[in-house]
Protein backbone atom coordinates (compact mmCIF):
# COMPACT_ATOMS: atom_id res chain seq x y z
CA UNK A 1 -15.70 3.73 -159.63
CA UNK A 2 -17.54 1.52 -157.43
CA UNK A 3 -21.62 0.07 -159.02
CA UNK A 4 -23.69 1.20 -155.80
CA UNK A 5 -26.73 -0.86 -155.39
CA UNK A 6 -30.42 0.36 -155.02
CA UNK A 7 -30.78 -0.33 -150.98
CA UNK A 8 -33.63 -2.87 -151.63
CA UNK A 9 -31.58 -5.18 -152.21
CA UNK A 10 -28.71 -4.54 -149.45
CA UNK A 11 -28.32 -7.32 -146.59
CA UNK A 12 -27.88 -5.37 -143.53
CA UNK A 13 -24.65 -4.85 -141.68
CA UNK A 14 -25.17 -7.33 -138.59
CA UNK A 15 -27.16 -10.04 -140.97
CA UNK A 16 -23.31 -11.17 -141.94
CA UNK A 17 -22.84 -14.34 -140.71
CA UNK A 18 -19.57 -14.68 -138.49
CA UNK A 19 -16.33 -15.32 -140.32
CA UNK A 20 -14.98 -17.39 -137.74
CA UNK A 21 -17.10 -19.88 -137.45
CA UNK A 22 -16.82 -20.12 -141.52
CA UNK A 23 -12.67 -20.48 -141.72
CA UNK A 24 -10.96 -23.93 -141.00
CA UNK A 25 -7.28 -22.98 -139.80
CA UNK A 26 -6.00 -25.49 -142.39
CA UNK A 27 -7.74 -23.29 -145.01
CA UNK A 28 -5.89 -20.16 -144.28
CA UNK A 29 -2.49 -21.56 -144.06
CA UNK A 30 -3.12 -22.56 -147.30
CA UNK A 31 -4.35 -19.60 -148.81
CA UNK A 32 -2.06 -16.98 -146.34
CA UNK A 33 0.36 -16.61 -149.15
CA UNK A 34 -1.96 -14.57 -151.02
CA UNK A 35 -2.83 -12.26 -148.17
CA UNK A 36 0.32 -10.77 -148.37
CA UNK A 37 0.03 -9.33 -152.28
CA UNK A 38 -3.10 -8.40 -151.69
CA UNK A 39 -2.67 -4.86 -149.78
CA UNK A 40 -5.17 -1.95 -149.34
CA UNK A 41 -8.26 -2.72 -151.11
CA UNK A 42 -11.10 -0.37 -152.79
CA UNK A 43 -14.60 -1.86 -151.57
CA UNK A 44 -18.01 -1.41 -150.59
CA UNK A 45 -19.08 -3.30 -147.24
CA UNK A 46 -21.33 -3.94 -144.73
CA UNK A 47 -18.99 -4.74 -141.98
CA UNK A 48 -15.76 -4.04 -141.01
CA UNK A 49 -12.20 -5.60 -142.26
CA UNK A 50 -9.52 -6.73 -141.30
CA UNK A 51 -6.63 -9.12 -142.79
CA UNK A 52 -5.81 -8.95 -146.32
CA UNK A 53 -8.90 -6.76 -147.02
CA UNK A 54 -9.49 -3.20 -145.77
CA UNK A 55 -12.88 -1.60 -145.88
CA UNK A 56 -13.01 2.05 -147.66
CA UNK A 57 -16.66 2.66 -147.79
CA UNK A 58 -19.69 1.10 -145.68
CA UNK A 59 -23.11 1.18 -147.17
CA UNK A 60 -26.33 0.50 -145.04
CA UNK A 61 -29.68 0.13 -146.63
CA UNK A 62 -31.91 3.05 -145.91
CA UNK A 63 -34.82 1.03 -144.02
CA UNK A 64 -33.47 -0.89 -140.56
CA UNK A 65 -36.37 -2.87 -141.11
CA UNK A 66 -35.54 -4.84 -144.25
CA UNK A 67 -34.74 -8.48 -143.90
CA UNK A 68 -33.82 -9.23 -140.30
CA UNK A 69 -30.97 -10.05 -139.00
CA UNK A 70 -28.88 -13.66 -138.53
CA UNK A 71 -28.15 -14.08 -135.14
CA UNK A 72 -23.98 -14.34 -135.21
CA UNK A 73 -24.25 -16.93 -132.45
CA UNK A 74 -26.32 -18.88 -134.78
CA UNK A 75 -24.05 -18.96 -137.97
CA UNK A 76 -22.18 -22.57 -138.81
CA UNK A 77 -19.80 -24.21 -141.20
CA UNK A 78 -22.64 -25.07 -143.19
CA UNK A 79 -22.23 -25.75 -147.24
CA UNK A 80 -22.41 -27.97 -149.84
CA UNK A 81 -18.85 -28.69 -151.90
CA UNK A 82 -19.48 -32.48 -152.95
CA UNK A 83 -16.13 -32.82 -153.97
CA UNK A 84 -15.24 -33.53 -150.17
CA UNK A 85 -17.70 -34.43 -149.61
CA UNK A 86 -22.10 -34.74 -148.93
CA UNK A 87 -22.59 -33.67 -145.56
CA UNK A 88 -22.21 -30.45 -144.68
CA UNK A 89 -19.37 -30.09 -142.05
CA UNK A 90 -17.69 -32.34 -144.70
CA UNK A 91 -16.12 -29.36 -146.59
CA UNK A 92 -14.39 -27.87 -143.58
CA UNK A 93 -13.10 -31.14 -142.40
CA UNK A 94 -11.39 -32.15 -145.88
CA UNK A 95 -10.76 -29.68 -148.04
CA UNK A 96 -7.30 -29.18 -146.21
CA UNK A 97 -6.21 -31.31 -148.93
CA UNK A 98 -6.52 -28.72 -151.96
CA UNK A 99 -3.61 -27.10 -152.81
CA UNK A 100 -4.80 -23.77 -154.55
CA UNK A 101 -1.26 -22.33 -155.39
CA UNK A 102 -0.36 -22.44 -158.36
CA UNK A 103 -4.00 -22.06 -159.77
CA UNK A 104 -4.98 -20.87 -163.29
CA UNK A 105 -7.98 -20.44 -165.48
CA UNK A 106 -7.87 -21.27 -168.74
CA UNK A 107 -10.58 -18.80 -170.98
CA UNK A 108 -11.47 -19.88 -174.28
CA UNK A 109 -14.08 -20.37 -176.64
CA UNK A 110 -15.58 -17.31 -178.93
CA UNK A 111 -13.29 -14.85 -177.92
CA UNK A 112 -10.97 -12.75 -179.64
CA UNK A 113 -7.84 -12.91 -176.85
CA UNK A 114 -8.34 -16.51 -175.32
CA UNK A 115 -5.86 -16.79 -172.16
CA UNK A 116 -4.92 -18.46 -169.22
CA UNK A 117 -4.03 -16.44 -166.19
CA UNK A 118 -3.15 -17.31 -162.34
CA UNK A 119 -4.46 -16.51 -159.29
CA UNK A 120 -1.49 -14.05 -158.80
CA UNK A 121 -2.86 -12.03 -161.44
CA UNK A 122 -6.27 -12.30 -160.90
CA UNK A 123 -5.52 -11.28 -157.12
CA UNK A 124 -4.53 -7.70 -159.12
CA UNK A 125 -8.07 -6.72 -160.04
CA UNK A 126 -9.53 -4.05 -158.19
CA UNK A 127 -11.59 -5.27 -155.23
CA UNK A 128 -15.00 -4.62 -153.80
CA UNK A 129 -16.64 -6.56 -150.38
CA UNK A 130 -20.24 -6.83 -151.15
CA UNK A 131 -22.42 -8.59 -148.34
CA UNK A 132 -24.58 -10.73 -150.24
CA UNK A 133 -27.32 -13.32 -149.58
CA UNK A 134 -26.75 -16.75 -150.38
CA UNK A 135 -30.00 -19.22 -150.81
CA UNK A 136 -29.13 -23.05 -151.37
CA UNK A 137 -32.25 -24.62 -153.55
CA UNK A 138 -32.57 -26.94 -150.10
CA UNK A 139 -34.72 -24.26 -148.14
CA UNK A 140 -31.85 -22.22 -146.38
CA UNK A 141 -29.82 -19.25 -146.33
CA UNK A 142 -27.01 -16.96 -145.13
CA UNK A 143 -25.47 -13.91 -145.63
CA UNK A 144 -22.24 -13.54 -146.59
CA UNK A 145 -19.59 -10.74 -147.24
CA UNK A 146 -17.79 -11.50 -150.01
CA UNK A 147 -14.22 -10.08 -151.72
CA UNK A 148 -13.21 -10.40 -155.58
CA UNK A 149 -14.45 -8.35 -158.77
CA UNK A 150 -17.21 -8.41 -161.57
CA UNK A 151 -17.02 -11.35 -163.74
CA UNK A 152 -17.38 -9.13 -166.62
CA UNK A 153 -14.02 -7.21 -165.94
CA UNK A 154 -12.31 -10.34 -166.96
CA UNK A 155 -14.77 -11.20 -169.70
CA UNK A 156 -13.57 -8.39 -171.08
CA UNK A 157 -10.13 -8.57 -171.47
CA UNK A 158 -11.19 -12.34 -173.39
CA UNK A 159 -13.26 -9.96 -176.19
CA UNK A 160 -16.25 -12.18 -176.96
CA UNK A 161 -17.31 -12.45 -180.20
CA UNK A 162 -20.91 -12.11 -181.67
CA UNK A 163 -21.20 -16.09 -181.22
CA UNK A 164 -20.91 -16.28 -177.64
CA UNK A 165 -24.37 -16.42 -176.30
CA UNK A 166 -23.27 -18.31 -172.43
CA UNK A 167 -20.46 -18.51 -170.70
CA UNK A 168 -19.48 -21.98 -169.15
CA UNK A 169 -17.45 -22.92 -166.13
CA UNK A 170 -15.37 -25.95 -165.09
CA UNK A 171 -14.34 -26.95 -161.22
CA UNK A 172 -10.98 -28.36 -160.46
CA UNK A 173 -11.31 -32.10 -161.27
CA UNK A 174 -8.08 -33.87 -159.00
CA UNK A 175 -9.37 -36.86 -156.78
CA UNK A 176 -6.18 -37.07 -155.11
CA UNK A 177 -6.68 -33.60 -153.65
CA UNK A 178 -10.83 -33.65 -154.01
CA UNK A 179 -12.24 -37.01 -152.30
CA UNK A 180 -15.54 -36.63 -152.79
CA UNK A 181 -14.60 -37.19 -156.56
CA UNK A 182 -14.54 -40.74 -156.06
CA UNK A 183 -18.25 -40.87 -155.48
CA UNK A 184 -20.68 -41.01 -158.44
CA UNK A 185 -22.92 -38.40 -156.56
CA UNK A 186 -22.36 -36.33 -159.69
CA UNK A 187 -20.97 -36.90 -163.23
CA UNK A 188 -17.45 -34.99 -162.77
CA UNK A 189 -16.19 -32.33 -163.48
CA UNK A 190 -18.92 -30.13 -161.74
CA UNK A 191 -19.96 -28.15 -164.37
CA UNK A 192 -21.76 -24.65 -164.58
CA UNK A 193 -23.39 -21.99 -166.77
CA UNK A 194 -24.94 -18.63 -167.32
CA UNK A 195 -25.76 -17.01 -170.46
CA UNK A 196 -23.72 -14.02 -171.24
CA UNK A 197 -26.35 -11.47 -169.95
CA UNK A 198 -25.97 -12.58 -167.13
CA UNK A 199 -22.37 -13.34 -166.52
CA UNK A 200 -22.12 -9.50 -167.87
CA UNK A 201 -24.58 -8.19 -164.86
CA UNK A 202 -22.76 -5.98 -162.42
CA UNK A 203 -24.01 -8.48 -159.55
CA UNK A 204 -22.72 -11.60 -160.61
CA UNK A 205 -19.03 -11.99 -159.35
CA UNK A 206 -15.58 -13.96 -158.99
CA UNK A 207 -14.78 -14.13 -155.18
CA UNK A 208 -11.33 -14.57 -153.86
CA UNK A 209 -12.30 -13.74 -150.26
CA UNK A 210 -14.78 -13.94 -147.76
CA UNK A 211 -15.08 -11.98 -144.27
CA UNK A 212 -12.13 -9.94 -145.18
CA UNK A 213 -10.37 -12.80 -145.21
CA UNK A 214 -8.66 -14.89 -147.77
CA UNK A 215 -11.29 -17.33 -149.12
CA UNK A 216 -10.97 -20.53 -147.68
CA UNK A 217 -10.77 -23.78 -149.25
CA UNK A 218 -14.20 -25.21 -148.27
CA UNK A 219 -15.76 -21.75 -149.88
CA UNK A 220 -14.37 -22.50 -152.88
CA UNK A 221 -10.92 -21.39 -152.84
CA UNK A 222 -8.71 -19.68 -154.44
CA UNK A 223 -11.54 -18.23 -156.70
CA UNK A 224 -15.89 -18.78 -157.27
CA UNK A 225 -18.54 -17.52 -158.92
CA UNK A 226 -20.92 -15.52 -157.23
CA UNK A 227 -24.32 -14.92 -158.49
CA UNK A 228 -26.86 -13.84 -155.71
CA UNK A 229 -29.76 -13.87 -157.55
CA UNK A 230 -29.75 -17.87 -158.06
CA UNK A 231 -29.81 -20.41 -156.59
CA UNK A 232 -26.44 -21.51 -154.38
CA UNK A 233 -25.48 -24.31 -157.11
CA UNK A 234 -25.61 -21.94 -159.51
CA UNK A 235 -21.79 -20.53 -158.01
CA UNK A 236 -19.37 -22.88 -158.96
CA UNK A 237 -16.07 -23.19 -156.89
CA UNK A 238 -12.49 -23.78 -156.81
CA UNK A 239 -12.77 -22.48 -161.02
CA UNK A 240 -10.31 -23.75 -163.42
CA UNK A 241 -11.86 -23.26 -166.60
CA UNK A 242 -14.07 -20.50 -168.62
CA UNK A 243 -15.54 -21.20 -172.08
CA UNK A 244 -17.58 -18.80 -173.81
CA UNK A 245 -19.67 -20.99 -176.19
CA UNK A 246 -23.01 -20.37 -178.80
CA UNK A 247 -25.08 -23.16 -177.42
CA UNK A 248 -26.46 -23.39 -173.62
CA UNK A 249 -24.00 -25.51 -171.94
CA UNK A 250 -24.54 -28.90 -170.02
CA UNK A 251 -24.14 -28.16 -166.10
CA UNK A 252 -24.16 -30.96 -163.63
CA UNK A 253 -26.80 -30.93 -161.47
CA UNK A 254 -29.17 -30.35 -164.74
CA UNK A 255 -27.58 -33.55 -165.86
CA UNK A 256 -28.23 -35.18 -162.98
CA UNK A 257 -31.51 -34.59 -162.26
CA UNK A 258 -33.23 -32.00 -165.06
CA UNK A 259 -36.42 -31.95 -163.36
CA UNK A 260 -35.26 -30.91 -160.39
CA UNK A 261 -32.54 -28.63 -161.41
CA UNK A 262 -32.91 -26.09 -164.42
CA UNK A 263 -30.74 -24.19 -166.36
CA UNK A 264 -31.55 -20.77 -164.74
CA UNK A 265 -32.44 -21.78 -161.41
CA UNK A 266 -32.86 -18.04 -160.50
CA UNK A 267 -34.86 -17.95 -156.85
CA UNK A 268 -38.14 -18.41 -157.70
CA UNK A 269 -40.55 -18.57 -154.43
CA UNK A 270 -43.75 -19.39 -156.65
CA UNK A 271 -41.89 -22.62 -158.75
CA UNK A 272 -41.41 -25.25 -156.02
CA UNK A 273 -38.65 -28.38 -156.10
CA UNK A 274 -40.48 -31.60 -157.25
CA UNK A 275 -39.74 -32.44 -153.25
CA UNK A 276 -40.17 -29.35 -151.46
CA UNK A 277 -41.57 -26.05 -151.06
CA UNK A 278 -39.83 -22.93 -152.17
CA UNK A 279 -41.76 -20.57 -150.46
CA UNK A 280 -39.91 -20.15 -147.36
CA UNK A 281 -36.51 -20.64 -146.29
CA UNK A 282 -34.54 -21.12 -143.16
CA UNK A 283 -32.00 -18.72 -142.58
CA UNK A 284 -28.89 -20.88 -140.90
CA UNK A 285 -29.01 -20.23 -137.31
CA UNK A 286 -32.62 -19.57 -136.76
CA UNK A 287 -35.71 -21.83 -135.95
CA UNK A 288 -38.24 -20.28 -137.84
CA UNK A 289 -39.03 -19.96 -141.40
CA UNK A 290 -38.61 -16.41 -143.75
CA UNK A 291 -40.65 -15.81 -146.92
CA UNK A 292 -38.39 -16.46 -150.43
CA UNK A 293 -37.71 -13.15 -152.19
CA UNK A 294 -37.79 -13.60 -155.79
CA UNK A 295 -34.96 -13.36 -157.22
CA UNK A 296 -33.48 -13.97 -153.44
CA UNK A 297 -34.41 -10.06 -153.16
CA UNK A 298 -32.40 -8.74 -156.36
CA UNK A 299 -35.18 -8.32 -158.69
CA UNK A 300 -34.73 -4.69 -159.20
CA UNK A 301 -31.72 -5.40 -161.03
CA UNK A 302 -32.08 -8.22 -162.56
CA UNK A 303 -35.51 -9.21 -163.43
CA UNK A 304 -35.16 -6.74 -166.66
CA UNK A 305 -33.08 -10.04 -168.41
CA UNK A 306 -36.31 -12.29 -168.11
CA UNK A 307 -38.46 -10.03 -169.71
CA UNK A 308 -41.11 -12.25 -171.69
CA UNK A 309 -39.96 -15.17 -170.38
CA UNK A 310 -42.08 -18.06 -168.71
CA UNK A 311 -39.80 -18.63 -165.61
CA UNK A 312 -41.93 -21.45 -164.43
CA UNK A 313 -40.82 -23.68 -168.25
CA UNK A 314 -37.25 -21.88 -167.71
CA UNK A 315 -36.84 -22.88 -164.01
């Protein structure tokens, strides 16, 4: 059964930035394997499939007015994966050299069944396309139709126990496949967290695709987090390791810079960065400036696990 979401929150079908100016050929031929086990696929979409994924069911949000479109013309390789690298067409350029087969997260920590499992398995969840916006804490956004499953369907299968109160996440940590590692832009490996609320919420997910496509290796490949509610840091990539632990975890950008970069970092329009606004944001491929959503437009779902919470102090 497929978790519909209310249509506020629903990016529109032609705000999907174009998948082919997000795929680097050397990306797919590393990840075309997986394409092949990976068949007919239950989802819900806002754009056609093709490849490896097949669309089943198209959902369009009620009003045509909500959030306007991204011009497709407009769309770029433009992200942030520092481990090839700090600018942004880095990613594309150099992450040729990961090799994400074989691939397998290790899940540990309070749990009842701890396990490690490979990508081959984790291909064999059932999977949903959800087009979803993505906000980076510098000031802009896309939209982007991604492929995998809830987090909490493999949460699950771990048990947590009664201690587990957050759920941490590692990132491959190889500098002879990973360049950008030998930088000191970060204190390696990157590092990530969310407490177990949210890593439970029906939104927050582990991709393995993108665009119908097999998710390439500058997106994170062979499998990210996804949490659309927070900010883009917030959904580590290229995942090797899951700990469910009692006390909030370190994550790296906090421990870089802790003023800068909290904990929650959920998209917050009213609590600026110490160097910029937060107000508006530039959605990649236009000129002009958009008003933030809070909670990048998921609120209706999610603001419920900040009840009572000062989410200025818990930024």
């Amino acid at each position: 059964m497929l978790f519909k979401f209310p249509t506020a929150s629903q990016a529109r079908e032609d705000e999907v930035t174009p998948r082919e100016l997000f795929l680097s050929r050397r990306s797919l031929i590393a990840g075309g394997a997986a394409a092949m086990a990976l068949g007919s696929l239950p989802v819900w979409s806002g754009s056609a499939l093709a490849g490896p994924f097949q669309a089943a069911t198209t959902i369009k949000p009620a009003d045509p007015k909500f959030d306007p479109t991204t011009p497709m013309k407009s769309a770029t390789t433009y992200n942030n994966f520092y481990e090839f690298g700090t600018g942004k067409s880095d990613p594309a350029e150099n992450a040729g050299t990961l090799k994400t087969r074989p691939w397998e997260i290790a899940i540990g920590g309070e749990v009842g069944k701890p396990m490690t499992i490979g990508i081959e398995d984790l291909l064999k969840f059932p999977m949903e396309e959800r087009v979803y916006r993505l906000r980076c804490v510098e000031g802009w956004s896309m939209v982007v139709p991604w492929v995998g499953f809830p987090l909490a369907e493999l949460l699950k299968r771990v048990e947590p126990t009664g201690n587990a109160k957050y759920v941490a996440f590692q990132t491959l940590n190889d500098p002879k496949q990973m360049p950008g590692l030998r930088s000191w832009v970060l204190d390696w490996p990157y590092t990530e967290g969310l407490r177990l609320d949210e890593a439970m919420h029906p939104l927050t997910m582990l991709a393995v695709g993108m665009y119908g496509e097999v998710l390439p290796n500058q997106n994170g490949a062979p499998i990210r987090l996804v949490v659309p509610w927070k900010y883009g840091f917030k959904s580590i990539k290229s995942i090797v390791k899951i700990s469910l632990v009692k006390d909030q975890p370190a994550t790296a950008w906090n421990k870089s810079q802790p003023r800068e970069y909290g904990f929650y970092s959920n998209v917050n329009p009213d609590v600026d960065h110490p160097r910029w606004s937060q107000a508006t944001e530039r959605r990649v491929g236009e000129f002009s400036r958009r008003k933030t959503l809070p909670f990048n437009g998921y609120g209706e779902e999610v603001a419920s696990l900040y009840a009572g919470m000062d989410l200025k102090a818990n930024y």
